[in-house]
C-alpha atoms as a PDB file:
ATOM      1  CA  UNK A   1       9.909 -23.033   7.341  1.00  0.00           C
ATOM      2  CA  UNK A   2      11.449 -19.592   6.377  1.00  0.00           C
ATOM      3  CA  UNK A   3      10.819 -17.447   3.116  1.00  0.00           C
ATOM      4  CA  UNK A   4      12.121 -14.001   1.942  1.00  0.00           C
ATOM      5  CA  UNK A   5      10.508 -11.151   0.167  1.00  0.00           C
ATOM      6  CA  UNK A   6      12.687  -8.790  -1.214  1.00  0.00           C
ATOM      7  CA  UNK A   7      12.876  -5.611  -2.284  1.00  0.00           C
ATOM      8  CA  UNK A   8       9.537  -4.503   0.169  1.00  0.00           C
ATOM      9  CA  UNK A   9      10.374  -0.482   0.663  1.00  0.00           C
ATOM     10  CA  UNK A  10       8.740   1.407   1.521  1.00  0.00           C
ATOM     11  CA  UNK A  11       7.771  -0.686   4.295  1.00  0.00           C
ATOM     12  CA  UNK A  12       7.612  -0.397   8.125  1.00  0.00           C
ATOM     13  CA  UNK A  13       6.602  -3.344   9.994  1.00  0.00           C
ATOM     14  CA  UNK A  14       5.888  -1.251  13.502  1.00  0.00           C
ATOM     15  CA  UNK A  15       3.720   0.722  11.722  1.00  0.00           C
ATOM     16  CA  UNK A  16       1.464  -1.544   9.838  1.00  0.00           C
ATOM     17  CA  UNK A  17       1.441  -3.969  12.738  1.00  0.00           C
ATOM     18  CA  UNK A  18       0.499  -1.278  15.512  1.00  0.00           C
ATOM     19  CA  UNK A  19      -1.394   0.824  13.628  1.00  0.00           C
ATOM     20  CA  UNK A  20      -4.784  -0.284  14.686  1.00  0.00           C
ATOM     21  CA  UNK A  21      -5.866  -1.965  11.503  1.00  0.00           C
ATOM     22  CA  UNK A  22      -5.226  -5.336  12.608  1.00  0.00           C
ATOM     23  CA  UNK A  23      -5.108  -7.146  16.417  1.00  0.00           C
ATOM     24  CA  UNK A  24      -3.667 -10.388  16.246  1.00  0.00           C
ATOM     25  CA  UNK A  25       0.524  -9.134  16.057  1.00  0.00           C
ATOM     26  CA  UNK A  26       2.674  -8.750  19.046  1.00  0.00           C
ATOM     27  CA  UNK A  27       5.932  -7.418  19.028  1.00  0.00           C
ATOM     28  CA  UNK A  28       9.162  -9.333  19.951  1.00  0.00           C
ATOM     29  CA  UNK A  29      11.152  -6.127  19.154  1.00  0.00           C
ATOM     30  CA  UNK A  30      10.262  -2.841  16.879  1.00  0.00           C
ATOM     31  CA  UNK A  31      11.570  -5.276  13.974  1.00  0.00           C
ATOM     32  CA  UNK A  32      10.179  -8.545  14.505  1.00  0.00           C
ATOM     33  CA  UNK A  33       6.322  -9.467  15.315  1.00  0.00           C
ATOM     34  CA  UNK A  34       4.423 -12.479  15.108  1.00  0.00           C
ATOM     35  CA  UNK A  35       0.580 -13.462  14.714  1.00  0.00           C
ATOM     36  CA  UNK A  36      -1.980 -15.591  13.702  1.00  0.00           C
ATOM     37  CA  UNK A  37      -3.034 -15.173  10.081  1.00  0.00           C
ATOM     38  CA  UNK A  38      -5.833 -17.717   8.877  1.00  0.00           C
ATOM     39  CA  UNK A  39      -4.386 -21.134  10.186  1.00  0.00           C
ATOM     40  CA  UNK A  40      -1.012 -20.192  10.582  1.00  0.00           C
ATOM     41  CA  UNK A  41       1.227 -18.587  12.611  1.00  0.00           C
ATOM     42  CA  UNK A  42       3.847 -16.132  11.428  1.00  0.00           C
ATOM     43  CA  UNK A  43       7.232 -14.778  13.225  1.00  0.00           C
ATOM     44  CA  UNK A  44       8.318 -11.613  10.941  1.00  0.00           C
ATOM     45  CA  UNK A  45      11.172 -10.028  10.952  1.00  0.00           C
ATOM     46  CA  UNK A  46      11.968  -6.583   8.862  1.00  0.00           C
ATOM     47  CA  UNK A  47      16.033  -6.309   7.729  1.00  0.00           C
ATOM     48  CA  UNK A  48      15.914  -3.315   5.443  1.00  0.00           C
ATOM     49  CA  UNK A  49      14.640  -4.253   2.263  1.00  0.00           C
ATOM     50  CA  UNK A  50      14.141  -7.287   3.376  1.00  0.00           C
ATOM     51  CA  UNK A  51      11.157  -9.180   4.844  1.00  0.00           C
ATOM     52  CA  UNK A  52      11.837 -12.832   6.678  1.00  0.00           C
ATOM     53  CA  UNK A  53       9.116 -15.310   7.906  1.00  0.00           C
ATOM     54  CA  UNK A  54       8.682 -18.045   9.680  1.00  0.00           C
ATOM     55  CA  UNK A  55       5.701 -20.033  10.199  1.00  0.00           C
ATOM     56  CA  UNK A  56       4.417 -23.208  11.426  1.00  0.00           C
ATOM     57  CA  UNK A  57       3.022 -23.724   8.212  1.00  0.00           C
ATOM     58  CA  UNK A  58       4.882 -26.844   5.988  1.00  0.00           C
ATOM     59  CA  UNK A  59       4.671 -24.836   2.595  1.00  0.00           C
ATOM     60  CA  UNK A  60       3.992 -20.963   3.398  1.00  0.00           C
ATOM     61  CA  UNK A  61       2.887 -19.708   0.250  1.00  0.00           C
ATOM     62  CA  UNK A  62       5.298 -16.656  -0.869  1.00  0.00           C
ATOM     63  CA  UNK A  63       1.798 -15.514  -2.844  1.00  0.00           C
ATOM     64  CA  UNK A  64      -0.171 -15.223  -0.013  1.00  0.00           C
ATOM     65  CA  UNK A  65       2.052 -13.707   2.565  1.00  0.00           C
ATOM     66  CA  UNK A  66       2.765 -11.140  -0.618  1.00  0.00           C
ATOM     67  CA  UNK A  67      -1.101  -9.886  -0.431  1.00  0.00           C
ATOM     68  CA  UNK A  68      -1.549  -9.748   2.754  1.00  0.00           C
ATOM     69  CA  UNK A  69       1.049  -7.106   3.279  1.00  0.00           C
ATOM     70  CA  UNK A  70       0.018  -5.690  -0.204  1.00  0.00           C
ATOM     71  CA  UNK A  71       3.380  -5.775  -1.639  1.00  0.00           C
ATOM     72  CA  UNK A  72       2.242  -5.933  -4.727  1.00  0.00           C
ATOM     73  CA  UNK A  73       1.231  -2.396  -5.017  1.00  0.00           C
ATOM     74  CA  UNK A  74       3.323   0.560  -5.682  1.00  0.00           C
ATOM     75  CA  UNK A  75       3.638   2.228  -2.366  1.00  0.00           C
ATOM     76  CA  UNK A  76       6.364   4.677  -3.817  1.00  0.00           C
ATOM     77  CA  UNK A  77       3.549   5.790  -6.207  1.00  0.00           C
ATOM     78  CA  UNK A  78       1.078   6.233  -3.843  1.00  0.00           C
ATOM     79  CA  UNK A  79       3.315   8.325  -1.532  1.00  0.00           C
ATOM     80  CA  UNK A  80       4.227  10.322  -4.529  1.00  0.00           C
ATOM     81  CA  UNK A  81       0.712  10.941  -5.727  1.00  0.00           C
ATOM     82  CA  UNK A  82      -0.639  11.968  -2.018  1.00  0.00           C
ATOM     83  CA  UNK A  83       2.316  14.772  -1.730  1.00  0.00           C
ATOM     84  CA  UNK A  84       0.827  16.706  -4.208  1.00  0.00           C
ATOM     85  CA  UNK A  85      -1.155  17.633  -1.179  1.00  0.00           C
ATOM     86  CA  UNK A  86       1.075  19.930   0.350  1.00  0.00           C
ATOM     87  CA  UNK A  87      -1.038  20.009   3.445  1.00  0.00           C
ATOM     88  CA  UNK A  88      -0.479  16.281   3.634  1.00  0.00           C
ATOM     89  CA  UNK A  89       3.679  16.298   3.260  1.00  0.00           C
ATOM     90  CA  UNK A  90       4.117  16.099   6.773  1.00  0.00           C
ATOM     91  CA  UNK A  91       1.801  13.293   7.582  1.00  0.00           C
ATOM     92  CA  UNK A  92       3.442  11.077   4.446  1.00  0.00           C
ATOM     93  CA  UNK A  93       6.901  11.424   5.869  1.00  0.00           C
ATOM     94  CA  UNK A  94       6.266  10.552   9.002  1.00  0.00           C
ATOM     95  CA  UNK A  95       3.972   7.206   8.463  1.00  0.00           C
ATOM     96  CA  UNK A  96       6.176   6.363   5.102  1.00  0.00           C
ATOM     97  CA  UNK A  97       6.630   2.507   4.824  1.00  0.00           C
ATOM     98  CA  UNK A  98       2.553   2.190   5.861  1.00  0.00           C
ATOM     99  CA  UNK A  99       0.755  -0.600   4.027  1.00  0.00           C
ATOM    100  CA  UNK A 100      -2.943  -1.628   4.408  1.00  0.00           C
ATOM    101  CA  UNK A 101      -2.884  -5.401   5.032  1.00  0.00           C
ATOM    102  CA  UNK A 102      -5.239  -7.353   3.187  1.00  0.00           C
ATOM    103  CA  UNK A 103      -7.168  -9.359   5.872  1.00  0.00           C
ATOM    104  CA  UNK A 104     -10.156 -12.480   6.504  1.00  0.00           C
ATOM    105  CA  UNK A 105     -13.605 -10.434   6.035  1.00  0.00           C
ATOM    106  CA  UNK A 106     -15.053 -12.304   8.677  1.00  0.00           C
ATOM    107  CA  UNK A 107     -12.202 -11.655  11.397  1.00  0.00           C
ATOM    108  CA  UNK A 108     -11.853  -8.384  10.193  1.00  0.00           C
ATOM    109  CA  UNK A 109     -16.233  -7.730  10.683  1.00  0.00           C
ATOM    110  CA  UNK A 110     -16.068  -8.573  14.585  1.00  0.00           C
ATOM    111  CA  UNK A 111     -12.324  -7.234  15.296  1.00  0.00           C
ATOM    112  CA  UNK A 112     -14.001  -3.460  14.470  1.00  0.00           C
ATOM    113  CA  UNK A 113     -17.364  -4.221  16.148  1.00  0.00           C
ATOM    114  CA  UNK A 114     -15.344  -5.168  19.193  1.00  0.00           C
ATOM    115  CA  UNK A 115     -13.444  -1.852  18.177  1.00  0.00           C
ATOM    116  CA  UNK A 116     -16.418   0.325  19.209  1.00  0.00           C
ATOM    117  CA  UNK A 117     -15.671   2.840  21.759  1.00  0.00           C
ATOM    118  CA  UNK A 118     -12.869   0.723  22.988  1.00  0.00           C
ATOM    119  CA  UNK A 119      -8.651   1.232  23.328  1.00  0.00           C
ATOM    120  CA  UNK A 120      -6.714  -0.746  20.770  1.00  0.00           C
ATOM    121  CA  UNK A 121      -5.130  -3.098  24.180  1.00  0.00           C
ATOM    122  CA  UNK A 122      -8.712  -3.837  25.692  1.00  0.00           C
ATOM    123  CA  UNK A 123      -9.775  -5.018  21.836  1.00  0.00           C
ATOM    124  CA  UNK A 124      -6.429  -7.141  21.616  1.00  0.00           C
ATOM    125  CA  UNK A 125      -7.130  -8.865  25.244  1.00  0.00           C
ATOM    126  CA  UNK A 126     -10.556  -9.156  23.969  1.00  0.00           C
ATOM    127  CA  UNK A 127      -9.800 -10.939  20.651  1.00  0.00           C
ATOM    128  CA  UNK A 128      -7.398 -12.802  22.046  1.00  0.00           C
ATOM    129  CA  UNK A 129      -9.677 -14.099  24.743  1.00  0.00           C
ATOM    130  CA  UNK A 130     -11.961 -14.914  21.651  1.00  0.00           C
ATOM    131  CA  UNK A 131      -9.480 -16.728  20.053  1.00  0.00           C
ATOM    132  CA  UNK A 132      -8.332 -18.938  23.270  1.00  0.00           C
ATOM    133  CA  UNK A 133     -12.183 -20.187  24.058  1.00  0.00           C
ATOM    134  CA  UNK A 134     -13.499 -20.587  20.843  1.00  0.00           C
ATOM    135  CA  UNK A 135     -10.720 -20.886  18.456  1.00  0.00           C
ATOM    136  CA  UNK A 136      -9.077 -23.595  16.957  1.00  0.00           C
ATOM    137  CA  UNK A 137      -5.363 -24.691  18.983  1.00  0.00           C
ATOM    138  CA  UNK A 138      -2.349 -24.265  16.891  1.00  0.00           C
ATOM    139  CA  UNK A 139       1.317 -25.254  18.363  1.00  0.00           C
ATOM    140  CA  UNK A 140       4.499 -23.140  17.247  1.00  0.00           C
ATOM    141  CA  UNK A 141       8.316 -23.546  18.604  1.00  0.00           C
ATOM    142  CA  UNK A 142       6.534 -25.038  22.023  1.00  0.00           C
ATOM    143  CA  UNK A 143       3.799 -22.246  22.024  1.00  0.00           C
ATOM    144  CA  UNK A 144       0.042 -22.432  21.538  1.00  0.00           C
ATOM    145  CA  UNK A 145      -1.355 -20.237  19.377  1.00  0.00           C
ATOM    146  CA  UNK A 146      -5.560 -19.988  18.223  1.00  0.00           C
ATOM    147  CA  UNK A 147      -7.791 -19.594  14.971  1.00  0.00           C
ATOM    148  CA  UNK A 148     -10.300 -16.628  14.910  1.00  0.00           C
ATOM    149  CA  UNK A 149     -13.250 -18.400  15.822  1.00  0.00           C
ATOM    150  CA  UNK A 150     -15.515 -19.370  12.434  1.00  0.00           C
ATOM    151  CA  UNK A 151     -19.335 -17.627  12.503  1.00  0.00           C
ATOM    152  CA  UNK A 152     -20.808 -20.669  13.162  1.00  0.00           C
ATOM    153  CA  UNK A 153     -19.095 -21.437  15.947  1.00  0.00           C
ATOM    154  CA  UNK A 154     -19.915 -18.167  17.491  1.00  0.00           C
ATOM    155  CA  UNK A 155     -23.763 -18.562  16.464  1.00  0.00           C
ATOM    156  CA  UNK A 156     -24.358 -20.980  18.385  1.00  0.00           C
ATOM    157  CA  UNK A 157     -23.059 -19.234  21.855  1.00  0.00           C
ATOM    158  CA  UNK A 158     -25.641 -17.569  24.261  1.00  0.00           C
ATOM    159  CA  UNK A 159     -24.838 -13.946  24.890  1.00  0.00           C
ATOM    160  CA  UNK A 160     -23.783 -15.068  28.239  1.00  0.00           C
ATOM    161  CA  UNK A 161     -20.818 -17.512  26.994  1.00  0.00           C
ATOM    162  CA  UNK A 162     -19.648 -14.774  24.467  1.00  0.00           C
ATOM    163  CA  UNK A 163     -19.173 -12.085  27.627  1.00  0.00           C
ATOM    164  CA  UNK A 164     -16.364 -14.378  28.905  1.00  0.00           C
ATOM    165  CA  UNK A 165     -13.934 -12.593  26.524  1.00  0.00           C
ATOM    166  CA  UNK A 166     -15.036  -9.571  28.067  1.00  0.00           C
ATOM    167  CA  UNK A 167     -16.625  -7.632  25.074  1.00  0.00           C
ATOM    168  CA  UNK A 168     -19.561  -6.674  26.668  1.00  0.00           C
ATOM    169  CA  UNK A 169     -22.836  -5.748  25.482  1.00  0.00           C
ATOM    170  CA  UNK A 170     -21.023  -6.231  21.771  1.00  0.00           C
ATOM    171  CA  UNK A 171     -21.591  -9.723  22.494  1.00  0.00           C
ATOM    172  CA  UNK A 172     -25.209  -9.642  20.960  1.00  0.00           C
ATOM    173  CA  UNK A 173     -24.099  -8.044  17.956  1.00  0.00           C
ATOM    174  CA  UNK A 174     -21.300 -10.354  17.114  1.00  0.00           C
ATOM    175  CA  UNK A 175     -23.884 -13.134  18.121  1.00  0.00           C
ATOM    176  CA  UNK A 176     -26.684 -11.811  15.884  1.00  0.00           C
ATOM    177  CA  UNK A 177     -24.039 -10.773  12.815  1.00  0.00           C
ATOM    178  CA  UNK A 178     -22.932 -14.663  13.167  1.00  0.00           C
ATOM    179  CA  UNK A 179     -26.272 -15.891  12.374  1.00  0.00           C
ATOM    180  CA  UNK A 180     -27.225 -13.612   9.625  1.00  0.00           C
ATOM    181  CA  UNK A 181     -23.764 -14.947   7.802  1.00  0.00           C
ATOM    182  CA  UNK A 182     -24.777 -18.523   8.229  1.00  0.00           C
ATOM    183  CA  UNK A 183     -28.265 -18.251   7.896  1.00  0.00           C
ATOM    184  CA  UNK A 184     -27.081 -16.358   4.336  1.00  0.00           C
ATOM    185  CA  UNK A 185     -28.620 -13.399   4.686  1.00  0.00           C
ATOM    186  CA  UNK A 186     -26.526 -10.927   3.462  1.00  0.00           C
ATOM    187  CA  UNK A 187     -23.592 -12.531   0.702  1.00  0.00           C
ATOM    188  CA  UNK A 188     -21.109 -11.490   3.044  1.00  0.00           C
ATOM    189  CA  UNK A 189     -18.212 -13.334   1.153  1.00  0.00           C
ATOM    190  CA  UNK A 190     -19.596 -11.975  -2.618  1.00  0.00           C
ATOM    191  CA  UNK A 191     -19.811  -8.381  -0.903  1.00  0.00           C
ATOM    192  CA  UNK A 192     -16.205  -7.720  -2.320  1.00  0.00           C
ATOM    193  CA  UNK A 193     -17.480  -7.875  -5.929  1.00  0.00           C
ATOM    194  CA  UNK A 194     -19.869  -4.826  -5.441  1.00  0.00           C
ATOM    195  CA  UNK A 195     -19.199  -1.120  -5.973  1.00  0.00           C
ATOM    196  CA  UNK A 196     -18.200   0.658  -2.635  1.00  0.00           C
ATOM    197  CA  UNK A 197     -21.883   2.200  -1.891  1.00  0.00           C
ATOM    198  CA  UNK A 198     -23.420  -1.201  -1.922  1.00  0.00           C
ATOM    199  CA  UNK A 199     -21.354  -3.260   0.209  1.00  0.00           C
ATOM    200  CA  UNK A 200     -21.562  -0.412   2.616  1.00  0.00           C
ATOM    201  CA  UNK A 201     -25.550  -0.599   2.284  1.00  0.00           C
ATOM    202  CA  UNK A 202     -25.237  -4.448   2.947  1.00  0.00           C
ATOM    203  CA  UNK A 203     -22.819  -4.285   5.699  1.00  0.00           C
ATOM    204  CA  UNK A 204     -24.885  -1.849   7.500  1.00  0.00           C
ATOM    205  CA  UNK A 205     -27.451  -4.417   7.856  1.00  0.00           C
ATOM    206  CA  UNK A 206     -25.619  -6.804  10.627  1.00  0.00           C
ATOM    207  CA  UNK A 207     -26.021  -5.420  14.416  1.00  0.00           C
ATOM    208  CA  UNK A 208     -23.348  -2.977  15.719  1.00  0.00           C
ATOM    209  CA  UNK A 209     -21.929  -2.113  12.525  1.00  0.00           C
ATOM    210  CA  UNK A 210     -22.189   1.986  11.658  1.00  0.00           C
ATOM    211  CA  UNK A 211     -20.629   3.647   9.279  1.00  0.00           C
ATOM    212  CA  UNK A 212     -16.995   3.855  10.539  1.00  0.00           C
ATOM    213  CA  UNK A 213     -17.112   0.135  11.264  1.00  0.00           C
ATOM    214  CA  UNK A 214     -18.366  -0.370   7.501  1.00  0.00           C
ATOM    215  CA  UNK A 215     -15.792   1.511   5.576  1.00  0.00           C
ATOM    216  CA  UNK A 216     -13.122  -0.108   8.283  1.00  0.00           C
ATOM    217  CA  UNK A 217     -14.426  -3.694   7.216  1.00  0.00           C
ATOM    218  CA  UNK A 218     -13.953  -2.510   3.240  1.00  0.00           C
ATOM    219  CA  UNK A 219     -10.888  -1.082   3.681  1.00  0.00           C
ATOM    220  CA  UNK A 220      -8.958  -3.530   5.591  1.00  0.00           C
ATOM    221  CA  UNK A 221     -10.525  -6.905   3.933  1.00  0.00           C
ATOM    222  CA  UNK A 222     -11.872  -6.071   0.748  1.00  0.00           C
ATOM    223  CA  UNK A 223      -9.503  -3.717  -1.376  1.00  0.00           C
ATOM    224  CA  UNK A 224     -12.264  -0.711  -1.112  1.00  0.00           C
ATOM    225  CA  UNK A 225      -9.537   2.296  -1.058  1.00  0.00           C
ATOM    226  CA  UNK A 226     -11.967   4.887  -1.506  1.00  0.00           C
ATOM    227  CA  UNK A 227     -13.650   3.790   1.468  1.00  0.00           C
ATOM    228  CA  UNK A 228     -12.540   6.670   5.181  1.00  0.00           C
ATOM    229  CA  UNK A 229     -13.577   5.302   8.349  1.00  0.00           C
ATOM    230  CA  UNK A 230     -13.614   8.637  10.280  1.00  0.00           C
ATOM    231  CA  UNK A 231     -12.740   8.118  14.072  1.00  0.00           C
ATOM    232  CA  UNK A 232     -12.238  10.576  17.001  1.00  0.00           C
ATOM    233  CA  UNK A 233      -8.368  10.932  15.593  1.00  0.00           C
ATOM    234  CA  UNK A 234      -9.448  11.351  11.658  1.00  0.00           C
ATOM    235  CA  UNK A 235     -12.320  13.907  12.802  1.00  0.00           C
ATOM    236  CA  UNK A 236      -9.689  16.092  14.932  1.00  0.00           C
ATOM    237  CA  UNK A 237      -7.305  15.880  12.391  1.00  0.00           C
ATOM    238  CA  UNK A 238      -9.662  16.803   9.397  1.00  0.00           C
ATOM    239  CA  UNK A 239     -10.949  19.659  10.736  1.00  0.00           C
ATOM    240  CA  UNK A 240      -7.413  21.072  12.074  1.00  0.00           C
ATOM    241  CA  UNK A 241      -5.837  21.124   8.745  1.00  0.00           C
ATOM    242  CA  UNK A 242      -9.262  21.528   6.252  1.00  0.00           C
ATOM    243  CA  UNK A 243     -11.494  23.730   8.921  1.00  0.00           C
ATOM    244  CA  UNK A 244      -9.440  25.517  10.957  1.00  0.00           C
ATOM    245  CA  UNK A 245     -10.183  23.968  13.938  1.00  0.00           C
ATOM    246  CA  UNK A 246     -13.956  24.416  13.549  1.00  0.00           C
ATOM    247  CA  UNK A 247     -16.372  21.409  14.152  1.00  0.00           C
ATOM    248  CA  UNK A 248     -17.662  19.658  11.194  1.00  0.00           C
ATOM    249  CA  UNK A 249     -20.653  17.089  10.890  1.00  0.00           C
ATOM    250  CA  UNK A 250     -19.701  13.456   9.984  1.00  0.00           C
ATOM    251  CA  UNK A 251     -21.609  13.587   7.009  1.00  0.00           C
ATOM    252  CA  UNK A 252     -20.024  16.578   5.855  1.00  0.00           C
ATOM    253  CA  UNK A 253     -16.650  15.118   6.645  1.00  0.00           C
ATOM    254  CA  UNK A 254     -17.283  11.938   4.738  1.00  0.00           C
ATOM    255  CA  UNK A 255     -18.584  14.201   1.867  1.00  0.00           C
ATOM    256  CA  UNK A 256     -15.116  16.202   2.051  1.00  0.00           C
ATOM    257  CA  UNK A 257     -13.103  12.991   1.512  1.00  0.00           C
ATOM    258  CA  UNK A 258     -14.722  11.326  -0.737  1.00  0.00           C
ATOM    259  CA  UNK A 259     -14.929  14.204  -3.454  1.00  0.00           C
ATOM    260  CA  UNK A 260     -11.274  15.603  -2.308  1.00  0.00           C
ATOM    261  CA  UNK A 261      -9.122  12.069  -1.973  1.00  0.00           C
ATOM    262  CA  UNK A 262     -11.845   9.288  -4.059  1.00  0.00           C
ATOM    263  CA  UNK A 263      -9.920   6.428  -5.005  1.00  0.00           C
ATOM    264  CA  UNK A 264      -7.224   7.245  -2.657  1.00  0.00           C
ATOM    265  CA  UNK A 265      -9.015   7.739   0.522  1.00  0.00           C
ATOM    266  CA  UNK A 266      -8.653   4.986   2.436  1.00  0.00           C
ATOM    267  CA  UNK A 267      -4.829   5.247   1.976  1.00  0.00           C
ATOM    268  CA  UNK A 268      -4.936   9.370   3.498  1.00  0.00           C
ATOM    269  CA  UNK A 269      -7.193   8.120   5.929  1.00  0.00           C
ATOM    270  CA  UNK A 270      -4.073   5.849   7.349  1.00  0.00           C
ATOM    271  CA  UNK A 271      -1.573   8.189   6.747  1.00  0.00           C
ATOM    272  CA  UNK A 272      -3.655  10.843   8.945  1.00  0.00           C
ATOM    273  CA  UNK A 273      -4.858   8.029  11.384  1.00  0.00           C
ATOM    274  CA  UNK A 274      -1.498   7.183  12.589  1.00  0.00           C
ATOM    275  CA  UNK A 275      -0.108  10.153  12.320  1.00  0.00           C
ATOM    276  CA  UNK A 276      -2.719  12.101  13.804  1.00  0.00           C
ATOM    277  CA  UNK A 277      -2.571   9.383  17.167  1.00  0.00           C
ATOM    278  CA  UNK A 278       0.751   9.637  17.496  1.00  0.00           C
ATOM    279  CA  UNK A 279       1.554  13.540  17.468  1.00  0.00           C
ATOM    280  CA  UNK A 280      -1.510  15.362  17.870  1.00  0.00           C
ATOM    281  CA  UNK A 281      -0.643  17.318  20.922  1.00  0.00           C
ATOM    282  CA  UNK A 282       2.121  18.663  18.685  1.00  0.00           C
ATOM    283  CA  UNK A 283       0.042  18.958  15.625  1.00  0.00           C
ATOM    284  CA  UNK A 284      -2.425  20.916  16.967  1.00  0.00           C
ATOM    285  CA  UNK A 285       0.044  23.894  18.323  1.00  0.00           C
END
């Protein structure tokens, strides 16, 4: 069954698909994508203003589709607000039409564990391969598509089975942050509710989660904008327009952020991250 939402710009599909904030979309062309969100899969294509998809599901819920590409929030705003950092102009215009989807916690916890020192293809084939051994089947025009796998389904695997997707020695820490979720304890799915610092605190507590992996996880699934994963691309790209160039500590860095951009941070964190990736060797000229 098809819906429409209207009216979406600033919004670019490529973008917030590719962008490295979520794994499960693949490309049919630089307008259309489709992926598995929750139980459903979803073909969606961009025309203009327009946003049209397609889904397995009987009754796809305009709502839902809605907050998951956060088009609920003024984007035009935000893009407004963030030029009044001159130094940051360039980075706007390029990634305009970027929205941070609004994903599963859970999904969203092992996608960036898996993320860890790894290329955004090798943690696609990886959650794929997830998804095809331990996932739930789901059939769409003649295709097969798969769940995320739920944590206890992954608890109960040996580190062993969970190499098979070829995620290597993350397997123990998605194994051991499985358990501590269904053994409750940490109130992963109440960690929303609490102010930035603490949910940060709690989600530091499951194996292979740091604190890039921990802001990533608040960002992308619970609404914390002030949260700035700081990767390899963020660091570079930080320090070329704030330092000159010079080498900063990470704790510095995530002190710079959070008292220059606060409530706004995660959102300059994804202009600069895709930005940053995609023309750095110019950039840094």
């Amino acid at each position: 069954m098809k819906i429409v939402c209207n009216d979406i710009l600033p919004f670019n599909l490529k973008i917030i698909t590719e962008g490295g904030q979520a794994f499960r979309w693949n490309s049919i062309n630089d307008r259309e994508y489709i992926g598995v969100v929750g139980n459903n899969v979803y073909r969606v294509k961009q025309h203009d203003d327009k946003l049209v998809i397609d889904s397995n599901a009987e009754n796809p819920d305009i709502g839902y589709i809605k907050e998951y590409f956060d088009l609920y929030r003024d984007y035009e705003q935000i893009e407004r607000e963030l030029k009044n950092y001159e130094e940051l102009i360039p980075a706007i215009n390029y990634c305009s039409g970027y929205r941070i989807l609004f994903q599963d916690p859970w999904e969203t916890t092992v996608s960036f564990i898996i993320s860890s020192n790894n290329s955004i293809r090798n943690i696609k084939r990886t959650i794929e391969k997830f998804c095809q051994l331990y996932g739930k089947p789901i059939e769409y025009q003649g295709e097969i598509f798969y769940t995320f796998p739920t944590p206890d389904r992954l608890a109960g695997l040996t580190e062993e089975e969970l190499r098979q997707t070829k995620c290597g020695y993350r397997a123990k820490y998605i194994i051991g942050t499985s358990r501590m979720i269904v053994n409750g304890d940490v109130d992963f799915y109440g960690l929303k509710q609490l102010p930035t610092a603490e949910t940060r605190k709690e989600l530091l507590k499951f194996p292979g989660v740091g604190r890039k992996v921990a802001d990533c996880i608040m960002l992308f699934s619970m609404r914390k904008f002030d949260a700035f994963p700081i990767d390899v691309w963020i660091k570079r790209i930080i320090e070329h327009i704030y330092f000159e160039g010079n080498e900063k500590s990470l704790s510095s860095l995530y002190e710079f952020a959070e008292e220059k951009f606060k409530e706004r941070a995660g959102f300059v964190q994804q202009y600069l991250f895709h930005y940053s990736r995609s023309l750095w060797t110019k950039i840094r000229r």
